[in-house]
PDB file of N, CA and C in Angstrom:
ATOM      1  N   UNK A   1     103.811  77.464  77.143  1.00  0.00           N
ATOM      2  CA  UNK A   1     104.669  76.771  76.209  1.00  0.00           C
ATOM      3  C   UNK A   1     105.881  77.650  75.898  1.00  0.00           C
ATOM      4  N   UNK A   2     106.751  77.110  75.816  1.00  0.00           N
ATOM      5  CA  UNK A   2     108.251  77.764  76.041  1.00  0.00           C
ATOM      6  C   UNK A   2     108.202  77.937  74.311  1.00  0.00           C
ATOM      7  N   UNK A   3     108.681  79.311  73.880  1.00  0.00           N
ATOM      8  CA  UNK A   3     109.242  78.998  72.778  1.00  0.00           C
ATOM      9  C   UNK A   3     110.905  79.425  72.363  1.00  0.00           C
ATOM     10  N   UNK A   4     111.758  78.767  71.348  1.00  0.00           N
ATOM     11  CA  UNK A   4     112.842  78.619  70.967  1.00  0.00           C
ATOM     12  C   UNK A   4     113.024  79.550  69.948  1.00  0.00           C
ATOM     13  N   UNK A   5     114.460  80.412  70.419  1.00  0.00           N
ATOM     14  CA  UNK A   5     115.044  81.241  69.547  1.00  0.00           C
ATOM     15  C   UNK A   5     116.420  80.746  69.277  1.00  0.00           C
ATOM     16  N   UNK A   6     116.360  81.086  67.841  1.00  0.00           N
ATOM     17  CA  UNK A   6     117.751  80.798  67.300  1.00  0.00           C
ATOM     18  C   UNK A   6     117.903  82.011  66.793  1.00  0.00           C
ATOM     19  N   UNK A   7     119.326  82.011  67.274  1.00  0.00           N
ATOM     20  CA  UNK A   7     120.289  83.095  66.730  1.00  0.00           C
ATOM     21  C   UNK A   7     121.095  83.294  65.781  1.00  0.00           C
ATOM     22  N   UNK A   8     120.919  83.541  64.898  1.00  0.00           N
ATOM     23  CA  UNK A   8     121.995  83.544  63.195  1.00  0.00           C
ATOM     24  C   UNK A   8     123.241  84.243  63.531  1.00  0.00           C
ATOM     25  N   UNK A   9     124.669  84.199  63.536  1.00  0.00           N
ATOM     26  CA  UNK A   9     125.216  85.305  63.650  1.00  0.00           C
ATOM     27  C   UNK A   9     125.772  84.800  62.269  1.00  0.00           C
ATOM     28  N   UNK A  10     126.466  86.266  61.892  1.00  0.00           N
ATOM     29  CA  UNK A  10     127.138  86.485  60.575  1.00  0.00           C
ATOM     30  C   UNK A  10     128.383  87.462  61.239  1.00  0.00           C
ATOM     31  N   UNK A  11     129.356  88.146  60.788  1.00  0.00           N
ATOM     32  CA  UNK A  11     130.538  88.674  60.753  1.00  0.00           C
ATOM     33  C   UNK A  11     131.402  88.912  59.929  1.00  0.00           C
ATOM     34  N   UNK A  12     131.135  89.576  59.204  1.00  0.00           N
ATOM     35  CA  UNK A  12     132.750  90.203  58.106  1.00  0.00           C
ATOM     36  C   UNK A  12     133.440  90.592  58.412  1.00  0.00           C
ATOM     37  N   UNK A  13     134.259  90.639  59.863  1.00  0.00           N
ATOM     38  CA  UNK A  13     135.278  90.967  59.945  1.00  0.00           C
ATOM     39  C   UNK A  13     135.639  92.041  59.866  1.00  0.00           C
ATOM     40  N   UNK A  14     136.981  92.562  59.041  1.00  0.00           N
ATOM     41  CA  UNK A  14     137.626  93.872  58.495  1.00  0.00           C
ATOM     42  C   UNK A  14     136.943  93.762  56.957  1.00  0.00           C
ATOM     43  N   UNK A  15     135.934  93.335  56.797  1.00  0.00           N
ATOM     44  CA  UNK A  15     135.769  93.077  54.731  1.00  0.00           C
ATOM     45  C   UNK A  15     134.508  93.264  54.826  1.00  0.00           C
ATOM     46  N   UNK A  16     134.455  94.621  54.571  1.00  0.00           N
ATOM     47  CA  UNK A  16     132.928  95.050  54.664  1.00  0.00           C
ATOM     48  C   UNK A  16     132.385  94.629  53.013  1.00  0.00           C
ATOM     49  N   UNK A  17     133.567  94.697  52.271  1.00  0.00           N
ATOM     50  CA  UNK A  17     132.762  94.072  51.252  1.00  0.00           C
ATOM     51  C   UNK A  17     132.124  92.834  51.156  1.00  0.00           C
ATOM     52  N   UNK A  18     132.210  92.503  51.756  1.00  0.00           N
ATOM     53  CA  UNK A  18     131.022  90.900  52.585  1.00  0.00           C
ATOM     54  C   UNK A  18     129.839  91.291  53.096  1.00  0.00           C
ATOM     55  N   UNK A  19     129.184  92.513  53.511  1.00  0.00           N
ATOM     56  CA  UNK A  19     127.957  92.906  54.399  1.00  0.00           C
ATOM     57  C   UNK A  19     127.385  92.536  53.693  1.00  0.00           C
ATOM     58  N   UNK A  20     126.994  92.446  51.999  1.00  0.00           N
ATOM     59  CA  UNK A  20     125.483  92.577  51.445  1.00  0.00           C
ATOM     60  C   UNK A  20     125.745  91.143  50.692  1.00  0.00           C
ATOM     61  N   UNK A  21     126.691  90.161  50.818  1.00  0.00           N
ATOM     62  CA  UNK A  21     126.545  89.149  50.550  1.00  0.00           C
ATOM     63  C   UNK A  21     125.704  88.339  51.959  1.00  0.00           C
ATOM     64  N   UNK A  22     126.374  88.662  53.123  1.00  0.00           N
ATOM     65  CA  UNK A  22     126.011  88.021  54.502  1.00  0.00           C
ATOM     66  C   UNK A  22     124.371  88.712  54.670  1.00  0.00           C
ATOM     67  N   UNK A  23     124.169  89.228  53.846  1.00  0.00           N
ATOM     68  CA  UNK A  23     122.639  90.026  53.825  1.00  0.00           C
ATOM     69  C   UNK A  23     121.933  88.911  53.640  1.00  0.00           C
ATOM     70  N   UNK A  24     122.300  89.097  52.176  1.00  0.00           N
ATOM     71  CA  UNK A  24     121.231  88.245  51.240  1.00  0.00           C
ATOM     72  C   UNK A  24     121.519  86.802  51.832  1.00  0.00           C
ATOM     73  N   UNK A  25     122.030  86.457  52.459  1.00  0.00           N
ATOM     74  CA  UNK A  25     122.236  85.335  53.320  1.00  0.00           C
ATOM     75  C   UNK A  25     121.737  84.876  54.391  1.00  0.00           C
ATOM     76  N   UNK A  26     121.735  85.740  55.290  1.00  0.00           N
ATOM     77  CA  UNK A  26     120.585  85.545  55.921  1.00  0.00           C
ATOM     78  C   UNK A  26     118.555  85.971  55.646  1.00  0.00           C
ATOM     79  N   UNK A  27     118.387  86.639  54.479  1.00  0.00           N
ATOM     80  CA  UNK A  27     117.174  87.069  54.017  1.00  0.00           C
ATOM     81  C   UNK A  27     117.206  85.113  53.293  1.00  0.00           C
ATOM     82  N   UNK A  28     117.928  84.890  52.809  1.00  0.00           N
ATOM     83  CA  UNK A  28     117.466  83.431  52.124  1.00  0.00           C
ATOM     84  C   UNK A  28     117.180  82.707  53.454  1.00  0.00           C
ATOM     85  N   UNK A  29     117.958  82.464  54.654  1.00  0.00           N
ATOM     86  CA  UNK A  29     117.686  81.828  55.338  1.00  0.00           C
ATOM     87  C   UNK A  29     115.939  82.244  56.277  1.00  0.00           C
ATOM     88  N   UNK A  30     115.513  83.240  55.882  1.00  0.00           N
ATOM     89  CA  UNK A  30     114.227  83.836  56.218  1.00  0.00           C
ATOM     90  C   UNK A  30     114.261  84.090  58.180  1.00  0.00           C
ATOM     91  N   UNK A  31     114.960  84.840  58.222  1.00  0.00           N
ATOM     92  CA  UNK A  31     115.491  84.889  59.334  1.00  0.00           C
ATOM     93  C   UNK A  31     113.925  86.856  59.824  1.00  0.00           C
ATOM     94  N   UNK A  32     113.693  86.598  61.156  1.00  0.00           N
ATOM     95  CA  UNK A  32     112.840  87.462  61.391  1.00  0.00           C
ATOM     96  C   UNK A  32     113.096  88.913  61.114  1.00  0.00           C
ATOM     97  N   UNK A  33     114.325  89.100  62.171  1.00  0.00           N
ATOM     98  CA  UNK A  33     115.082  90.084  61.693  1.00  0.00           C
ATOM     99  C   UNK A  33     116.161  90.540  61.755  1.00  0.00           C
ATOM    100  N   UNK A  34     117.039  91.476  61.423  1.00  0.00           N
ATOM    101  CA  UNK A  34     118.924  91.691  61.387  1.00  0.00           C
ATOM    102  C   UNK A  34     118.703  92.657  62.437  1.00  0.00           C
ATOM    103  N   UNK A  35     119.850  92.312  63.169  1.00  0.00           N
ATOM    104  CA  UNK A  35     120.333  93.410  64.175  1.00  0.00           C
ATOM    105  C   UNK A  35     121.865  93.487  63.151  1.00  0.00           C
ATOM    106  N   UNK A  36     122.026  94.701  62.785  1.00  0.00           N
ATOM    107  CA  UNK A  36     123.450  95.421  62.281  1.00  0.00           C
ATOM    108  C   UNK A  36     123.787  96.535  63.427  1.00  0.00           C
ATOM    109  N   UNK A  37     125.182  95.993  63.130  1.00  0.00           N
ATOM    110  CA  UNK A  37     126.162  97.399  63.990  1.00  0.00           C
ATOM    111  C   UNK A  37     127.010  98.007  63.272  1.00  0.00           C
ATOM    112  N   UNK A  38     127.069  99.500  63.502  1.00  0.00           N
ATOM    113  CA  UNK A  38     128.150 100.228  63.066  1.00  0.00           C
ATOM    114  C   UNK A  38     126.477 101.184  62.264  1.00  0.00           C
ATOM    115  N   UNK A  39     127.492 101.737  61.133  1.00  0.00           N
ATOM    116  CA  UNK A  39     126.968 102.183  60.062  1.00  0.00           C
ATOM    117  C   UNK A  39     126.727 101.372  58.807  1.00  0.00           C
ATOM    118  N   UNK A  40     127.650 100.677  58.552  1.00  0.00           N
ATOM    119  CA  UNK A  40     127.891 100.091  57.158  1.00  0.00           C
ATOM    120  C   UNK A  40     127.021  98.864  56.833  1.00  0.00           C
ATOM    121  N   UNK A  41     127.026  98.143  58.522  1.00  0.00           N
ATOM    122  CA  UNK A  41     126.602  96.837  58.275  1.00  0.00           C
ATOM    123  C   UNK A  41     124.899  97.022  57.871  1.00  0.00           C
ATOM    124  N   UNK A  42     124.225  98.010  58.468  1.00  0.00           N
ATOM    125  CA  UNK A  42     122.659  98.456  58.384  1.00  0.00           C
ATOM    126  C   UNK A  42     122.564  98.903  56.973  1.00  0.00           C
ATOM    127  N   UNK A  43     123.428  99.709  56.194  1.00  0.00           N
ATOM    128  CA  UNK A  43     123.726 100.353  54.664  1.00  0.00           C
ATOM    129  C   UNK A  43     123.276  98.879  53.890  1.00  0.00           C
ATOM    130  N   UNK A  44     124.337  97.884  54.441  1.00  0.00           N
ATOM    131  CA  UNK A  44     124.111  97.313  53.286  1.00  0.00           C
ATOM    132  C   UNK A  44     123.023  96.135  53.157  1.00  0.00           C
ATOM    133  N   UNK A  45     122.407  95.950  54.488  1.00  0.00           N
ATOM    134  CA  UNK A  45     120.835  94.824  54.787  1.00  0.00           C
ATOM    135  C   UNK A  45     119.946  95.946  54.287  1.00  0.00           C
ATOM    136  N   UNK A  46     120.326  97.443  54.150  1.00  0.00           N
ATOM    137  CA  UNK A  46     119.007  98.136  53.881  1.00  0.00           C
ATOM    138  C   UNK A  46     118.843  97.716  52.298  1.00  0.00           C
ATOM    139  N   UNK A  47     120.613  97.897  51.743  1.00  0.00           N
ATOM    140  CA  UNK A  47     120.302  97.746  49.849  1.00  0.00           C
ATOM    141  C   UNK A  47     119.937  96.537  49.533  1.00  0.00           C
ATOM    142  N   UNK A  48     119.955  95.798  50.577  1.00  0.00           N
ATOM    143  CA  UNK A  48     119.960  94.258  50.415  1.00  0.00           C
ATOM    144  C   UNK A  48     117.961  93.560  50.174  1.00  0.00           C
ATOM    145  N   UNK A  49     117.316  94.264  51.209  1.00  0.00           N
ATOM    146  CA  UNK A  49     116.020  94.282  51.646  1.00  0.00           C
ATOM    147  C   UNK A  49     115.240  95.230  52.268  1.00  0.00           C
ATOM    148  N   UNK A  50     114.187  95.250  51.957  1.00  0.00           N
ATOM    149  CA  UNK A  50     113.560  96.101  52.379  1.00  0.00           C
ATOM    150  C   UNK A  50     112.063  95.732  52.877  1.00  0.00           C
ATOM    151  N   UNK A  51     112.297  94.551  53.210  1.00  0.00           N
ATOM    152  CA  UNK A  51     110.881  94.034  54.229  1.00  0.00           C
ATOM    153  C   UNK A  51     111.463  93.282  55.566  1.00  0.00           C
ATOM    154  N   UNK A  52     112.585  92.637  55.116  1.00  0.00           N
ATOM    155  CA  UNK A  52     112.799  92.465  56.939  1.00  0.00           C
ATOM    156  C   UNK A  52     113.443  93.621  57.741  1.00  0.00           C
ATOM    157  N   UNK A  53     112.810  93.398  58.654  1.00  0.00           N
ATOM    158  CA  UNK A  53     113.012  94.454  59.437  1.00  0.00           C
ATOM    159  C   UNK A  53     114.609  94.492  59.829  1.00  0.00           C
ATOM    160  N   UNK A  54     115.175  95.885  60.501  1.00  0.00           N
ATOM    161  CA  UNK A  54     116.651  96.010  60.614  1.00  0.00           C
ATOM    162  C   UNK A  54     116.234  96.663  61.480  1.00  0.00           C
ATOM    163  N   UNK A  55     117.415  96.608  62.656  1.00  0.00           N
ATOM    164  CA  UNK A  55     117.681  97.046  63.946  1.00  0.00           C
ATOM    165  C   UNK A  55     119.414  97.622  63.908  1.00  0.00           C
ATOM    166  N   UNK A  56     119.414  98.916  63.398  1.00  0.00           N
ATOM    167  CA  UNK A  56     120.700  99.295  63.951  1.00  0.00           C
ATOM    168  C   UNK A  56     121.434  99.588  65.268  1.00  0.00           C
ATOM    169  N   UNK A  57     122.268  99.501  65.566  1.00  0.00           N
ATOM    170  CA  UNK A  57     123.144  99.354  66.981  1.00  0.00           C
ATOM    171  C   UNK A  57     124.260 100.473  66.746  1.00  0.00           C
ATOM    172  N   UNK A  58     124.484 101.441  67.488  1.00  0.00           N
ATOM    173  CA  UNK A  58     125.688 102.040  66.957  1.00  0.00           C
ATOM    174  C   UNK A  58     125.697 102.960  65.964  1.00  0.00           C
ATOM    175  N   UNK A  59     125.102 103.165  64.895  1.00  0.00           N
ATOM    176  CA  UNK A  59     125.076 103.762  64.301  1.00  0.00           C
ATOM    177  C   UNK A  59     125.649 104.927  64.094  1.00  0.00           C
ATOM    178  N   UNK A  60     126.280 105.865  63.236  1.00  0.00           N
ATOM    179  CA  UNK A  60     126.824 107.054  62.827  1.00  0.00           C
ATOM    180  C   UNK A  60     125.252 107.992  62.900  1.00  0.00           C
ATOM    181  N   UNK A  61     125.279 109.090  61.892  1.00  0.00           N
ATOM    182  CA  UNK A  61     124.399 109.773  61.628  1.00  0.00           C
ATOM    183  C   UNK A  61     123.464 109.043  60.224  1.00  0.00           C
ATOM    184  N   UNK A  62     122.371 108.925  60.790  1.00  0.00           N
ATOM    185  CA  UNK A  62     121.323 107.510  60.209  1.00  0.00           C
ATOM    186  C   UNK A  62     120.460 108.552  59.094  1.00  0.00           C
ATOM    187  N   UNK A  63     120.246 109.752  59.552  1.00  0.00           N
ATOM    188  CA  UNK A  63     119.948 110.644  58.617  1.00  0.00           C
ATOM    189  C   UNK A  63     120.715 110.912  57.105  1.00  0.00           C
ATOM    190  N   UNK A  64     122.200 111.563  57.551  1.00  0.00           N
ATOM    191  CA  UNK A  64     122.807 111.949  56.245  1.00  0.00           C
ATOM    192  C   UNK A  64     123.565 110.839  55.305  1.00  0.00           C
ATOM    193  N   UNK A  65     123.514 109.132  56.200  1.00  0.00           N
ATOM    194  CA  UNK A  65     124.229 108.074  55.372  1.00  0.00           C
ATOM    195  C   UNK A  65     122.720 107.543  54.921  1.00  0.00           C
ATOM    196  N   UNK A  66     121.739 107.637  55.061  1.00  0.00           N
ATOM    197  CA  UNK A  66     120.735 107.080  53.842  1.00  0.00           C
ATOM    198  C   UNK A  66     119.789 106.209  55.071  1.00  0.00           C
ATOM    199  N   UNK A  67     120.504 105.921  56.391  1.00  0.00           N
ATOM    200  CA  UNK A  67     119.510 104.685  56.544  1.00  0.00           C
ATOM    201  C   UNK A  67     118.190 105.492  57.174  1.00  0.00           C
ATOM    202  N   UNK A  68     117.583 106.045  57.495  1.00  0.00           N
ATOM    203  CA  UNK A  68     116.536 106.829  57.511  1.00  0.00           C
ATOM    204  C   UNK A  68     116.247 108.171  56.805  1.00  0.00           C
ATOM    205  N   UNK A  69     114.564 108.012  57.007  1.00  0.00           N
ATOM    206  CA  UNK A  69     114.324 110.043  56.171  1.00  0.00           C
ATOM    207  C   UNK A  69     114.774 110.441  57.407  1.00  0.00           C
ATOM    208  N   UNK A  70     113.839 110.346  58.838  1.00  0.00           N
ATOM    209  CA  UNK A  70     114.135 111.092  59.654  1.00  0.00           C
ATOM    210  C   UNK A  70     114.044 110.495  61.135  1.00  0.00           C
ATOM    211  N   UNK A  71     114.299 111.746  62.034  1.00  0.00           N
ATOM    212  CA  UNK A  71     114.678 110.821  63.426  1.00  0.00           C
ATOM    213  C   UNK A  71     113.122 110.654  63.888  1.00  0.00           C
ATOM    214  N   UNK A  72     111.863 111.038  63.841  1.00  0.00           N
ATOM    215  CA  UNK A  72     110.915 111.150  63.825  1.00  0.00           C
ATOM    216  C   UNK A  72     110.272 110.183  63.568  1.00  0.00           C
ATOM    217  N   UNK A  73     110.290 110.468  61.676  1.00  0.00           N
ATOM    218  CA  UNK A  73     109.441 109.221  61.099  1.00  0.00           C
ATOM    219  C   UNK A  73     110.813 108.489  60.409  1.00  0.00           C
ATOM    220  N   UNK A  74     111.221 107.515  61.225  1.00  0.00           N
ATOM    221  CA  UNK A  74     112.092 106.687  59.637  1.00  0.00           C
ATOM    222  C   UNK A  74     111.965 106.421  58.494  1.00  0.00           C
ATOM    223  N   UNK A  75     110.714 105.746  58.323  1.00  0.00           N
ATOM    224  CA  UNK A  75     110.145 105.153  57.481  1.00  0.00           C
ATOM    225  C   UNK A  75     110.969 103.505  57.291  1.00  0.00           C
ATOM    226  N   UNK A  76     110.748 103.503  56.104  1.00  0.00           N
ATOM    227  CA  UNK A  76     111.259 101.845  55.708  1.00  0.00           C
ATOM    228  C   UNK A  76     111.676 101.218  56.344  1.00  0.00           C
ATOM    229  N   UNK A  77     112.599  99.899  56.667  1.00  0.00           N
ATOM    230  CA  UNK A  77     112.625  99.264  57.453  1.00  0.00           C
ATOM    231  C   UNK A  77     113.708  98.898  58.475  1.00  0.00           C
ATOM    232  N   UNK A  78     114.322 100.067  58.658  1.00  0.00           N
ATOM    233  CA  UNK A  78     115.139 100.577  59.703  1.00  0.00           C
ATOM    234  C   UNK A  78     115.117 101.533  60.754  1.00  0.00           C
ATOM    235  N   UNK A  79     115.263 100.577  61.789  1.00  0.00           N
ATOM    236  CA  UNK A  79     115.050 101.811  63.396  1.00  0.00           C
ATOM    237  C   UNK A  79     116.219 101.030  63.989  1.00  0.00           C
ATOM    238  N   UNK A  80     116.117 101.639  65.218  1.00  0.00           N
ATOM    239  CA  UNK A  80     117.495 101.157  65.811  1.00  0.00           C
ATOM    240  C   UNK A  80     117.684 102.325  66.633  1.00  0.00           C
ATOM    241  N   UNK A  81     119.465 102.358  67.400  1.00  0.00           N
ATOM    242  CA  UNK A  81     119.959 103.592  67.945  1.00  0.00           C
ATOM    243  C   UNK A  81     121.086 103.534  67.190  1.00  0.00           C
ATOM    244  N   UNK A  82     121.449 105.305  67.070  1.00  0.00           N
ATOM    245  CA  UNK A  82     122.715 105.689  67.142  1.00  0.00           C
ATOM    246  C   UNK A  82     123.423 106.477  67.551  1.00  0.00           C
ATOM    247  N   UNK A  83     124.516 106.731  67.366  1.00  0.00           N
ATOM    248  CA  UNK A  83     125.215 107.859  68.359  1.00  0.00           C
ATOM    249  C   UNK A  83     125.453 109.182  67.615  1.00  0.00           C
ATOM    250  N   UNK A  84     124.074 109.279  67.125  1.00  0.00           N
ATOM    251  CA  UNK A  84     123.956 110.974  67.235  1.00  0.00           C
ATOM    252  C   UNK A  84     124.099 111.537  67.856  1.00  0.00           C
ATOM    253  N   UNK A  85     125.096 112.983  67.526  1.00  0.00           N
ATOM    254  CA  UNK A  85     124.730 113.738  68.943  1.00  0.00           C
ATOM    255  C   UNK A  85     125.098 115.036  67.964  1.00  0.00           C
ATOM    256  N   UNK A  86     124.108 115.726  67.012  1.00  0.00           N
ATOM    257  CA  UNK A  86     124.078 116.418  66.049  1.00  0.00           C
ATOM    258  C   UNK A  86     123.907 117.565  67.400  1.00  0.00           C
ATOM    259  N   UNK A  87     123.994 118.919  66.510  1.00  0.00           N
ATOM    260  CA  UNK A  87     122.844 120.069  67.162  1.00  0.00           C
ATOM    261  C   UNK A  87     121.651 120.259  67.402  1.00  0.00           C
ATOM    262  N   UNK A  88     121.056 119.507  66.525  1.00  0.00           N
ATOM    263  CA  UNK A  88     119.844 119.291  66.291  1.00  0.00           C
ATOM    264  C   UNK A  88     119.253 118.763  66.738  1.00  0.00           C
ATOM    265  N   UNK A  89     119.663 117.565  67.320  1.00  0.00           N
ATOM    266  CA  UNK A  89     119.181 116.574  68.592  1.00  0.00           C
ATOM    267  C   UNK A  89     119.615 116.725  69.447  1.00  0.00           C
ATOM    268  N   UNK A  90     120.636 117.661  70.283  1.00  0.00           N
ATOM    269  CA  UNK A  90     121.057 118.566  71.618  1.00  0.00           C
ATOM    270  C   UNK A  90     120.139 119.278  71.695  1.00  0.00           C
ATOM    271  N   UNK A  91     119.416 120.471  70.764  1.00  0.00           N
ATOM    272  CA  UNK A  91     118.559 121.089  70.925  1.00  0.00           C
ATOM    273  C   UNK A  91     117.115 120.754  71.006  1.00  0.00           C
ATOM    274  N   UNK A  92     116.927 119.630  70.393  1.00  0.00           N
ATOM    275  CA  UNK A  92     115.528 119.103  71.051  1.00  0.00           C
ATOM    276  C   UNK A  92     115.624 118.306  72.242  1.00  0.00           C
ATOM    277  N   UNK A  93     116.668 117.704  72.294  1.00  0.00           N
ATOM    278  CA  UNK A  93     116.657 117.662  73.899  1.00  0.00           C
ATOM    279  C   UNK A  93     116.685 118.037  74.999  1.00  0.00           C
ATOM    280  N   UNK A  94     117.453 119.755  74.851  1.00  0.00           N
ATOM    281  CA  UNK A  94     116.712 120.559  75.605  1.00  0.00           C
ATOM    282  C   UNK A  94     115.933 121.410  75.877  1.00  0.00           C
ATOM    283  N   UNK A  95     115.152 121.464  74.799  1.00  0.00           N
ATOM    284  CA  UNK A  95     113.576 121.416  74.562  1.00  0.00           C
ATOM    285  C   UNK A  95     112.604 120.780  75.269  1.00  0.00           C
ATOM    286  N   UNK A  96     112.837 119.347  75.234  1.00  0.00           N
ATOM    287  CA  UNK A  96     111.766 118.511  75.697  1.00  0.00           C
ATOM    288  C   UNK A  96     112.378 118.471  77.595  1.00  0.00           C
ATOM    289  N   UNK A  97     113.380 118.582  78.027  1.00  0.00           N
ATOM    290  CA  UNK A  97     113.980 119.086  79.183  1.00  0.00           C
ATOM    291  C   UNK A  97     113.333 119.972  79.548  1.00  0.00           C
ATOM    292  N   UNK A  98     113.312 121.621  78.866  1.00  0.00           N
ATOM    293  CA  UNK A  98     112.574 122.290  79.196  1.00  0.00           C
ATOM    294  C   UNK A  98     110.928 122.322  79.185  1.00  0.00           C
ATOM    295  N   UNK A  99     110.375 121.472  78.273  1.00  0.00           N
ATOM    296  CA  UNK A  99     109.020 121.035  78.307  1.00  0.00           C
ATOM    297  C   UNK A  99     108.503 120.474  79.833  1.00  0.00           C
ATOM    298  N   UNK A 100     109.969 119.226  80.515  1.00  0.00           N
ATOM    299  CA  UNK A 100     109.468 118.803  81.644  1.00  0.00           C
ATOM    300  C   UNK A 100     109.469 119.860  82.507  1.00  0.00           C
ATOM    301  N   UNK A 101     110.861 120.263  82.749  1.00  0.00           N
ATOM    302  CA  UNK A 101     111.121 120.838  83.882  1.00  0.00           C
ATOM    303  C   UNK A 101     111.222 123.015  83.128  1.00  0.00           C
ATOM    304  N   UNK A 102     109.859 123.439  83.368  1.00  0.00           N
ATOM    305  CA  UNK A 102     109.605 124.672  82.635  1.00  0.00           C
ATOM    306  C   UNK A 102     110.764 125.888  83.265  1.00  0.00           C
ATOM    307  N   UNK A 103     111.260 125.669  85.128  1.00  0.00           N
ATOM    308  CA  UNK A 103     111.971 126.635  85.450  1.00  0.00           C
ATOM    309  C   UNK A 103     113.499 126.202  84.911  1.00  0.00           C
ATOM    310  N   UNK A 104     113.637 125.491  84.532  1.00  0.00           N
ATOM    311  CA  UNK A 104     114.904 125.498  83.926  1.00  0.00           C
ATOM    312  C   UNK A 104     115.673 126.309  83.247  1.00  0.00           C
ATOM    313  N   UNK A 105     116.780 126.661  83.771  1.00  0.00           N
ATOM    314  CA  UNK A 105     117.439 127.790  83.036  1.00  0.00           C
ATOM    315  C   UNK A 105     119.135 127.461  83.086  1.00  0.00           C
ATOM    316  N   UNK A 106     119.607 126.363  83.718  1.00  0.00           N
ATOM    317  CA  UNK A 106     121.227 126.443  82.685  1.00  0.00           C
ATOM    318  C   UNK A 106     121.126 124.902  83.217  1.00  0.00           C
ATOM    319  N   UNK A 107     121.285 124.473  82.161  1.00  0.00           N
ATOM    320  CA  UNK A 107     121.206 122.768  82.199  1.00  0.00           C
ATOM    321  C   UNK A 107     122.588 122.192  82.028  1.00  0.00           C
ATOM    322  N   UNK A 108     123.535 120.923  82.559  1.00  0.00           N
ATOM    323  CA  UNK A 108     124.675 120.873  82.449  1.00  0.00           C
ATOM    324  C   UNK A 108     124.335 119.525  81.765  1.00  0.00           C
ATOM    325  N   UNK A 109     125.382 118.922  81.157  1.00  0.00           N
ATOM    326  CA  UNK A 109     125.425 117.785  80.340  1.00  0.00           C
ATOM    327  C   UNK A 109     126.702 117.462  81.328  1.00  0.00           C
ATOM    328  N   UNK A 110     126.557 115.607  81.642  1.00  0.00           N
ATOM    329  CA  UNK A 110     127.811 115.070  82.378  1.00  0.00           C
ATOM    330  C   UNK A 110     127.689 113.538  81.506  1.00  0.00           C
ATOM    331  N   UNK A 111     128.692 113.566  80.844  1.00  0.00           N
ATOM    332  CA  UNK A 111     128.419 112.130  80.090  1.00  0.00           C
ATOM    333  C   UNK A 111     129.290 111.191  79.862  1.00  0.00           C
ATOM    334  N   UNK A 112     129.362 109.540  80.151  1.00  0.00           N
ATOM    335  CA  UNK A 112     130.694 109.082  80.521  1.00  0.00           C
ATOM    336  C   UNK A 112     130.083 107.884  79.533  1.00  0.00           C
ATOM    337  N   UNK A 113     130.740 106.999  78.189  1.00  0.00           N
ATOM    338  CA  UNK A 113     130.019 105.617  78.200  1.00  0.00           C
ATOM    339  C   UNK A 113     131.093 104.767  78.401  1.00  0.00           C
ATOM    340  N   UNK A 114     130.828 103.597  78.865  1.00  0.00           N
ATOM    341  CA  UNK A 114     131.636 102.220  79.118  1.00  0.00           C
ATOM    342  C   UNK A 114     131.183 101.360  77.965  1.00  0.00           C
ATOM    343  N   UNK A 115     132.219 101.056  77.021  1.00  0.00           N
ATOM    344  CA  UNK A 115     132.033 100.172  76.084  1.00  0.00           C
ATOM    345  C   UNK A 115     131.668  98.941  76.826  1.00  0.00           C
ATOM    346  N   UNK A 116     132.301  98.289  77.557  1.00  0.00           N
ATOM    347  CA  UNK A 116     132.027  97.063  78.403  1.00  0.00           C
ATOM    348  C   UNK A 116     130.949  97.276  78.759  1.00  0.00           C
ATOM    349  N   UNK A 117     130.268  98.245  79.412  1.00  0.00           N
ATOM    350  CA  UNK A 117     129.064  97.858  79.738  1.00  0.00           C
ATOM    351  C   UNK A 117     128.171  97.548  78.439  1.00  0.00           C
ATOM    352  N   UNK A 118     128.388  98.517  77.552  1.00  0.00           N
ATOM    353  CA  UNK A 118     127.572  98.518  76.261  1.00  0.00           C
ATOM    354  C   UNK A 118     127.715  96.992  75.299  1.00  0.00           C
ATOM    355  N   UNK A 119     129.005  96.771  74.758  1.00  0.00           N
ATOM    356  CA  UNK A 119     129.446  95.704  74.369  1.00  0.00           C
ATOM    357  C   UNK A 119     129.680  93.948  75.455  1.00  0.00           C
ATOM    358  N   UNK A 120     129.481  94.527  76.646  1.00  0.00           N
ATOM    359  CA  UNK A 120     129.708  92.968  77.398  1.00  0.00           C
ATOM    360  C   UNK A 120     131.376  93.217  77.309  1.00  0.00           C
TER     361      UNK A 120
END
């Protein structure tokens, strides 16, 4: 049996002061769950609710703007990706690099992203 998804979209535009109205807007409409992008838009479905689940996209640093405790355990009801790229998560990444590959000894980083690919 086939089942049917509907897709809510919302958009504020340049008027972020609209995110936590378009929140509570879709939480009335009892929608499963928010995918937010950026930083701001996840900020404000987090002040908005805190049982449907949130999926950030994009994200800034999810740690020091509030939307998680940690990269580990989040907790509450935000996970997602973002584009961290602290020290802190360079260095456990080449950590767990060196975990795979133990003779490792000068590791190079080569990194290119295509918004188009990312965005369509």
């Amino acid at each position: 049996m086939k089942k049917k998804i509907v897709t809510v979209y919302r958009n504020a535009g340049d008027r972020v002061e609209r995110l936590s109205e378009l929140t509570a807007e879709l939480v009335r409409l009892n929608v499963d769950v928010i995918i937010a992008t950026g930083t701001l838009a996840p900020l404000a479905a987090k002040h908005v609710t805190s049982t449907v689940p949130i999926v950030m996209t994009g994200a800034g640093d999810p740690i020091r703007s509030g939307l998680v405790a940690s990269l580990a355990r989040p907790g509450g009801n935000v996970t997602g990706l973002s584009f961290l790229n602290s020290d802190e998560t360079a260095a456990k990444r080449i950590q767990m690099l060196k975990e795979l590959l133990p003779q490792l000894s000068r590791p190079a980083v080569l990194r290119a992203i295509s918004w188009a690919l990312l965005f369509g």
